[in-house]
C-alpha atoms as a PDB file:
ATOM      1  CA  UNK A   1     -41.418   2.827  19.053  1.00  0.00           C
ATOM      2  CA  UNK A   2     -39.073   4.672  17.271  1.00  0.00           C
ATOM      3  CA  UNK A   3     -36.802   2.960  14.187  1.00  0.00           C
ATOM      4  CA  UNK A   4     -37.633  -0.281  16.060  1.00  0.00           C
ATOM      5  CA  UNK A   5     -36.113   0.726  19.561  1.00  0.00           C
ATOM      6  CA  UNK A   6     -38.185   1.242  22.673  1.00  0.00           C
ATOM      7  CA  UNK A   7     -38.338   4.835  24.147  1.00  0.00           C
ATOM      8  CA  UNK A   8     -36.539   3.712  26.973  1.00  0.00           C
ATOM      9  CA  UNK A   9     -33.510   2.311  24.781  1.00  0.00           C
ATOM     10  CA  UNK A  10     -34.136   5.273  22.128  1.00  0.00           C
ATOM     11  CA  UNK A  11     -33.847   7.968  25.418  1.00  0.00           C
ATOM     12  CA  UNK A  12     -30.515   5.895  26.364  1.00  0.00           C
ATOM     13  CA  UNK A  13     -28.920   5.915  23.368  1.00  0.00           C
ATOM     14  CA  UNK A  14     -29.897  10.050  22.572  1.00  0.00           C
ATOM     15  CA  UNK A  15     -28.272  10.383  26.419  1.00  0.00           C
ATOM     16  CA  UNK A  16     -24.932   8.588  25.623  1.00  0.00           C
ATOM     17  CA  UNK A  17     -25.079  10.542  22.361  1.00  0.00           C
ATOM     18  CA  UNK A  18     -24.840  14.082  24.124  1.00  0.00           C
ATOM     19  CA  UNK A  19     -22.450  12.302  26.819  1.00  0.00           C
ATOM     20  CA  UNK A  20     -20.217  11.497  23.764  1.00  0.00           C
ATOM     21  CA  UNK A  21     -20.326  14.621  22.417  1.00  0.00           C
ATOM     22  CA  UNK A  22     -19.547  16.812  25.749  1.00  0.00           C
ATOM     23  CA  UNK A  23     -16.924  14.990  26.471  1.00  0.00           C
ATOM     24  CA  UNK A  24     -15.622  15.361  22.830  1.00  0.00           C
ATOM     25  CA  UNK A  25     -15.627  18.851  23.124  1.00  0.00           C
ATOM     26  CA  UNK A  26     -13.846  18.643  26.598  1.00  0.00           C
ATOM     27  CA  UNK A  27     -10.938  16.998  24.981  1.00  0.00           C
ATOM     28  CA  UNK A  28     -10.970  19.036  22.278  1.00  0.00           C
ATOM     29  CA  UNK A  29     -10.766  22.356  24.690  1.00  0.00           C
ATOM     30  CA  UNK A  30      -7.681  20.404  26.247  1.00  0.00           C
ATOM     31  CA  UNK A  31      -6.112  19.159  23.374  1.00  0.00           C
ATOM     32  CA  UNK A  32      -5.673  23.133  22.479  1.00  0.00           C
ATOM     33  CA  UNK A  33      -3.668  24.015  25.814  1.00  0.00           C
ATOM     34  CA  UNK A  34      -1.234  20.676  25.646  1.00  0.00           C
ATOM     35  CA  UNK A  35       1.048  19.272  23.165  1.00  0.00           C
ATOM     36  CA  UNK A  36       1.143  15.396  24.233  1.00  0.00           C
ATOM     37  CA  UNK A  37      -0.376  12.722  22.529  1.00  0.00           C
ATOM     38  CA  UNK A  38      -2.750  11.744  25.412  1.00  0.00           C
ATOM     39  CA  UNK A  39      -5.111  14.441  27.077  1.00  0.00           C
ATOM     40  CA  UNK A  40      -5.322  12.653  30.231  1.00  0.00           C
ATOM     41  CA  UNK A  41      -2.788   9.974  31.857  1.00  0.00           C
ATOM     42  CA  UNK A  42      -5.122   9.139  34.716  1.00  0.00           C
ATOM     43  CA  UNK A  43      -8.921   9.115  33.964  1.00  0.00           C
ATOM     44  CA  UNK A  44     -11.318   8.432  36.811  1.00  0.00           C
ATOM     45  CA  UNK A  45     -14.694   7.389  34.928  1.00  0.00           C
ATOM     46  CA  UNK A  46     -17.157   7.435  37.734  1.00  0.00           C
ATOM     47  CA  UNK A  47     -19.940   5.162  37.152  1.00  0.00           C
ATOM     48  CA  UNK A  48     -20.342   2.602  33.985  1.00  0.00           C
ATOM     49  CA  UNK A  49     -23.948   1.772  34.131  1.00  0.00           C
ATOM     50  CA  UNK A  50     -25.333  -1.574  33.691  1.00  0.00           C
ATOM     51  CA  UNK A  51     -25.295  -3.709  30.895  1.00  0.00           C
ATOM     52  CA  UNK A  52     -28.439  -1.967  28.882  1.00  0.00           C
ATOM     53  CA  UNK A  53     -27.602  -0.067  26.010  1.00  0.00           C
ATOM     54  CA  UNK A  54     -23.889  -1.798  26.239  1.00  0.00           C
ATOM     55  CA  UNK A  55     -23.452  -1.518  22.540  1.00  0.00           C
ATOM     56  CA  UNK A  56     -24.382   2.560  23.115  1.00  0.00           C
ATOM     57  CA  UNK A  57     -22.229   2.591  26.350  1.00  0.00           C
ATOM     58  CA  UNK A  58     -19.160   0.807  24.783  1.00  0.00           C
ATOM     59  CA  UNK A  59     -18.711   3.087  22.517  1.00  0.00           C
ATOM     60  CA  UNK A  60     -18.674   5.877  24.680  1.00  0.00           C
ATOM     61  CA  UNK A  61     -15.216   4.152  25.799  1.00  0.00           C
ATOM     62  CA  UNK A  62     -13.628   3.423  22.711  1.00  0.00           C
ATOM     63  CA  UNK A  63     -14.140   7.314  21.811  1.00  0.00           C
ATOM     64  CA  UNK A  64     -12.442   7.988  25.186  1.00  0.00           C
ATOM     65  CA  UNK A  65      -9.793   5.401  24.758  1.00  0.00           C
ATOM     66  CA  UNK A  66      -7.581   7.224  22.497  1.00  0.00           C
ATOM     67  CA  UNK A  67      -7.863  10.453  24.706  1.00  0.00           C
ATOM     68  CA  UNK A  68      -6.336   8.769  27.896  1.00  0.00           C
ATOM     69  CA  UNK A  69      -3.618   6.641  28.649  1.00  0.00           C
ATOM     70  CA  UNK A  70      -5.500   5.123  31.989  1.00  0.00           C
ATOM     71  CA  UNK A  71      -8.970   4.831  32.202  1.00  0.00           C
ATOM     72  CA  UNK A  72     -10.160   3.823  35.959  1.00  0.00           C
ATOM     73  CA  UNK A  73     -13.492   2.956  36.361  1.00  0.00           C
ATOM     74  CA  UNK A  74     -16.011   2.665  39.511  1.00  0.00           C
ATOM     75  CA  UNK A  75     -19.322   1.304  39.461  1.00  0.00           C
ATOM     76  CA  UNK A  76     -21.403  -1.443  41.897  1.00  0.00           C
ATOM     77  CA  UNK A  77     -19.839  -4.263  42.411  1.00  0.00           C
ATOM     78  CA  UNK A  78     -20.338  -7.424  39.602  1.00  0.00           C
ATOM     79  CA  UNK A  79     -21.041  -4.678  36.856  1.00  0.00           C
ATOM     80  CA  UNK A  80     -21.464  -6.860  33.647  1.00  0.00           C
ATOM     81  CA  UNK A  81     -20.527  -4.201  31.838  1.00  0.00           C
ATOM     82  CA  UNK A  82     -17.082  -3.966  33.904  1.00  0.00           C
ATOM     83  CA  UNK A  83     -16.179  -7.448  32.035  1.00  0.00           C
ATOM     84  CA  UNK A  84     -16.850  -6.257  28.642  1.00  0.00           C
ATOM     85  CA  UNK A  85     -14.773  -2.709  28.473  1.00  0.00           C
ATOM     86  CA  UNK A  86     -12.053  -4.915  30.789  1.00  0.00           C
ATOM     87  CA  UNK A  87     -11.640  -7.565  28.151  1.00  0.00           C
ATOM     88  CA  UNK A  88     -11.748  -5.333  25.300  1.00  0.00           C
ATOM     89  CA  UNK A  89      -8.676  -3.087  26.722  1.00  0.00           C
ATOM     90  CA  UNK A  90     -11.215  -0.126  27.134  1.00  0.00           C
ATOM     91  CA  UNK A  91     -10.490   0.408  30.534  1.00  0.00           C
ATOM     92  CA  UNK A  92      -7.583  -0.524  32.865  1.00  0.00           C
ATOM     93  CA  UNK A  93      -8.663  -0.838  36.613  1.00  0.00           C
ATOM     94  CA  UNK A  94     -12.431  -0.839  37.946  1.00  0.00           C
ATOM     95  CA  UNK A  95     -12.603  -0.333  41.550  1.00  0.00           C
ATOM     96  CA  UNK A  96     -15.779  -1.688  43.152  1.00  0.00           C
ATOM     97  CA  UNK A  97     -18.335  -0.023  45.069  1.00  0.00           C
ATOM     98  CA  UNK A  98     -20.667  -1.534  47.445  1.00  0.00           C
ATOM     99  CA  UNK A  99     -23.155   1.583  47.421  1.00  0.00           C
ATOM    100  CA  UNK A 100     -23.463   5.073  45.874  1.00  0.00           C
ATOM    101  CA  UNK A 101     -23.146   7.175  48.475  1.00  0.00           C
ATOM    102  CA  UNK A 102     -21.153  10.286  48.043  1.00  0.00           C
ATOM    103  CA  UNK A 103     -18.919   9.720  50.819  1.00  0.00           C
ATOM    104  CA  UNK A 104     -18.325   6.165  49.861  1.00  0.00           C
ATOM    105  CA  UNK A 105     -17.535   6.808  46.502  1.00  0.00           C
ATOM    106  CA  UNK A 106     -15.099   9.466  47.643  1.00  0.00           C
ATOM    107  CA  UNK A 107     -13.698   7.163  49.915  1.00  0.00           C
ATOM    108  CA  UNK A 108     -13.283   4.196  47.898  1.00  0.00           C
ATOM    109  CA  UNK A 109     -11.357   6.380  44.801  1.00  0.00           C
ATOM    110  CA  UNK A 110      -9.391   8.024  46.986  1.00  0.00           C
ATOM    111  CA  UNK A 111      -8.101   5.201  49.190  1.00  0.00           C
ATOM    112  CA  UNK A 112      -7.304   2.989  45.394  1.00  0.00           C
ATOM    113  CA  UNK A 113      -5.557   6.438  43.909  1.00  0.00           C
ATOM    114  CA  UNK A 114      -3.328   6.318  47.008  1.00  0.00           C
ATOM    115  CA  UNK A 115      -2.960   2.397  47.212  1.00  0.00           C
ATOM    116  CA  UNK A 116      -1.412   2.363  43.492  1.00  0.00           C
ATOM    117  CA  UNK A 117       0.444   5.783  43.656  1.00  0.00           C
ATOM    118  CA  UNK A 118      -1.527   7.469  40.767  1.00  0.00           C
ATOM    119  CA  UNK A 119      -2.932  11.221  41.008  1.00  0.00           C
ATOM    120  CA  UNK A 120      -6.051  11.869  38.630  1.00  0.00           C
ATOM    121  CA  UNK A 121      -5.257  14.366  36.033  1.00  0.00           C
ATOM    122  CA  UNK A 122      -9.107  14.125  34.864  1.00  0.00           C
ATOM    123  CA  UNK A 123     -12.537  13.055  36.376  1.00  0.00           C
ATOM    124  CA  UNK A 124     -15.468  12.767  34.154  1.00  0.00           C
ATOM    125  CA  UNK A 125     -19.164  11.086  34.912  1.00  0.00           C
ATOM    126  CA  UNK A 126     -22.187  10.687  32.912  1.00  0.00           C
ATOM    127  CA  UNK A 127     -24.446   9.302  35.520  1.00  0.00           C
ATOM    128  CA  UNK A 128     -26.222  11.554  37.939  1.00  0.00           C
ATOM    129  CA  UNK A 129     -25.896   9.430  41.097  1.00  0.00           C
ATOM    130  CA  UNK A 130     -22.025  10.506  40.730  1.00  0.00           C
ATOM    131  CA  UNK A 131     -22.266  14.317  39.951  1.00  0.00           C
ATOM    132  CA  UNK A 132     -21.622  15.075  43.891  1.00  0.00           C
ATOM    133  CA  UNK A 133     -19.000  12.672  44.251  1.00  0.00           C
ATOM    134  CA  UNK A 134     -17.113  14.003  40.880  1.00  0.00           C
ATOM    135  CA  UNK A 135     -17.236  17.772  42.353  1.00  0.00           C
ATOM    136  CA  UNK A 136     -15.572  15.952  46.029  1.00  0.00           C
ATOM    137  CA  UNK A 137     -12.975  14.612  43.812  1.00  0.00           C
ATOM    138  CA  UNK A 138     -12.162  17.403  41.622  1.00  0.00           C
ATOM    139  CA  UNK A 139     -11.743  19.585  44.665  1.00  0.00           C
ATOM    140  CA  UNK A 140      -9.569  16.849  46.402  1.00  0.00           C
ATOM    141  CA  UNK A 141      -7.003  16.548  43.451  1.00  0.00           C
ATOM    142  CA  UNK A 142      -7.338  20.352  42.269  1.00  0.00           C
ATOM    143  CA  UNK A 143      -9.254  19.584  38.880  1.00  0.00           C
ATOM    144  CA  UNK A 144     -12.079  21.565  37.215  1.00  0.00           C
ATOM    145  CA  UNK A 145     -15.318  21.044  38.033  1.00  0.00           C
ATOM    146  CA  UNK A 146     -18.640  22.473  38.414  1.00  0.00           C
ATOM    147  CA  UNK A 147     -19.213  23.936  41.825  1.00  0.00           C
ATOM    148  CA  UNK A 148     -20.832  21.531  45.073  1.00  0.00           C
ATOM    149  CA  UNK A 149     -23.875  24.340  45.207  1.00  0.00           C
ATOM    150  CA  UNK A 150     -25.042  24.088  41.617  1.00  0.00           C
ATOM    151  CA  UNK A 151     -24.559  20.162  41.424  1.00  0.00           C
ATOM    152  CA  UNK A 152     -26.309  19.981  45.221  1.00  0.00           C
ATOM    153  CA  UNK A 153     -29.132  22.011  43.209  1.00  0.00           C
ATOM    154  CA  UNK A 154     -29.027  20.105  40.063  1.00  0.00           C
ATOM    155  CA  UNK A 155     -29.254  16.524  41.635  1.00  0.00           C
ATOM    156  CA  UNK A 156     -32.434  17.871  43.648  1.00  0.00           C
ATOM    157  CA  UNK A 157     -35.792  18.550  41.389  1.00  0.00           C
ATOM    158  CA  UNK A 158     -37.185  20.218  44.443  1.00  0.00           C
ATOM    159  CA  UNK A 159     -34.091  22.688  44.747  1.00  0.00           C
ATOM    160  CA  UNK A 160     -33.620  23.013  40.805  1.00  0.00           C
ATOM    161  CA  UNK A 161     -37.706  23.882  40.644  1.00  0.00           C
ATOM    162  CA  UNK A 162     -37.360  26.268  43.225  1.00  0.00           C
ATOM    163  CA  UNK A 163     -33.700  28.097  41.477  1.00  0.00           C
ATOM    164  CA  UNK A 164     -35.744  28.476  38.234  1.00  0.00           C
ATOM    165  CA  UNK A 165     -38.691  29.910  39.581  1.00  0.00           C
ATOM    166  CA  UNK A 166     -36.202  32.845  41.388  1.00  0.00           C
ATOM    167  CA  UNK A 167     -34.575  33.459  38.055  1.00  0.00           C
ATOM    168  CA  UNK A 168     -37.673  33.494  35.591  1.00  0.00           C
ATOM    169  CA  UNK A 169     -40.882  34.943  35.865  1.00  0.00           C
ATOM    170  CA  UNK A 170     -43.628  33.872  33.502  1.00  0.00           C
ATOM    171  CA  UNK A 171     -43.252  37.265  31.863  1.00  0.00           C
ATOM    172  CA  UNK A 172     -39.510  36.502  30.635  1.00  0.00           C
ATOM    173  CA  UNK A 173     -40.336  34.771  27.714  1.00  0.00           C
ATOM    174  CA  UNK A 174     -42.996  36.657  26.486  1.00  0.00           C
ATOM    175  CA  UNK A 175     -42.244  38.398  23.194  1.00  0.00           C
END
């Protein structure tokens, strides 16, 4: 244990940490090519996680708060955390998933962007199980993303393993 926290919750916290801090530096990029107060007017958050490390995961959303005018949020169905950023004002629609699947993510955002008239001006994740999904919905509304390959590849050990041992040879970081 570490200051009293678990490696588990200390490894969860250092995560949400760099989250915070990427995404910080996304806005910043932004707020350098536009002049209005709010970066985004329609943020798609995919994926809140669960209720551990809410106090870490809260505060993710109160730094992203300021930065958009609509944060919508999708997650599993009865997220606990879902209540917590809802009542607090952190976030302004959740849509509920019943799986994880790529194409049912996809689906679901789509179909709710459509049903209440709103286009996406930014998608952002910090949980794995929604890196495919994010790169689907970036290319459906024309938003930056990372590419399908190197997220297919990065979401795959077997794939990522095999990438790194074409680019580096044990003799590249020799002196």
């Amino acid at each position: 244990m570490l200051l009293g926290f678990s490696k588990k919750l200390y490894r969860s916290f250092l995560r949400c940490c760099y989250t915070l801090v990427m995404f910080m530096f996304s806005v910043h990029a932004l707020h350098a090519q536009h002049s209005t107060e709010f970066v985004f007017n329609h943020l798609i958050v995919l994926g809140i996680g669960d209720n551990m490390g809410a106090v870490y995961k809260k505060a993710v959303f109160e730094k992203i708060k300021p930065h958009a005018k609509h944060i919508y949020t999708c997650d599993l169905k009865d997220n606990p955390l879902q209540d917590i950023l809802s009542k607090e004002n952190l976030i302004d629609y959740f849509i509920p998933l019943s799986n994880t699947s790529s194409s049912h993510v996809l689906e679901q955002v789509k179909s709710k962007m459509q049903e209440l008239g709103i286009t996406p001006d930014g998608i952002v994740t910090f949980r794995e199980e929604y890196l495919i999904p994010k790169v689907l919905l970036a290319n459906l509304y024309g938003l930056p993303s990372t590419s399908l390959t190197a997220s297919l590849i990065s979401t795959d050990k077997c794939k990522t393993k095999e990438q790194l041992n074409n680019k580096f040879t044990a003799t590249t970081f020799k002196g």
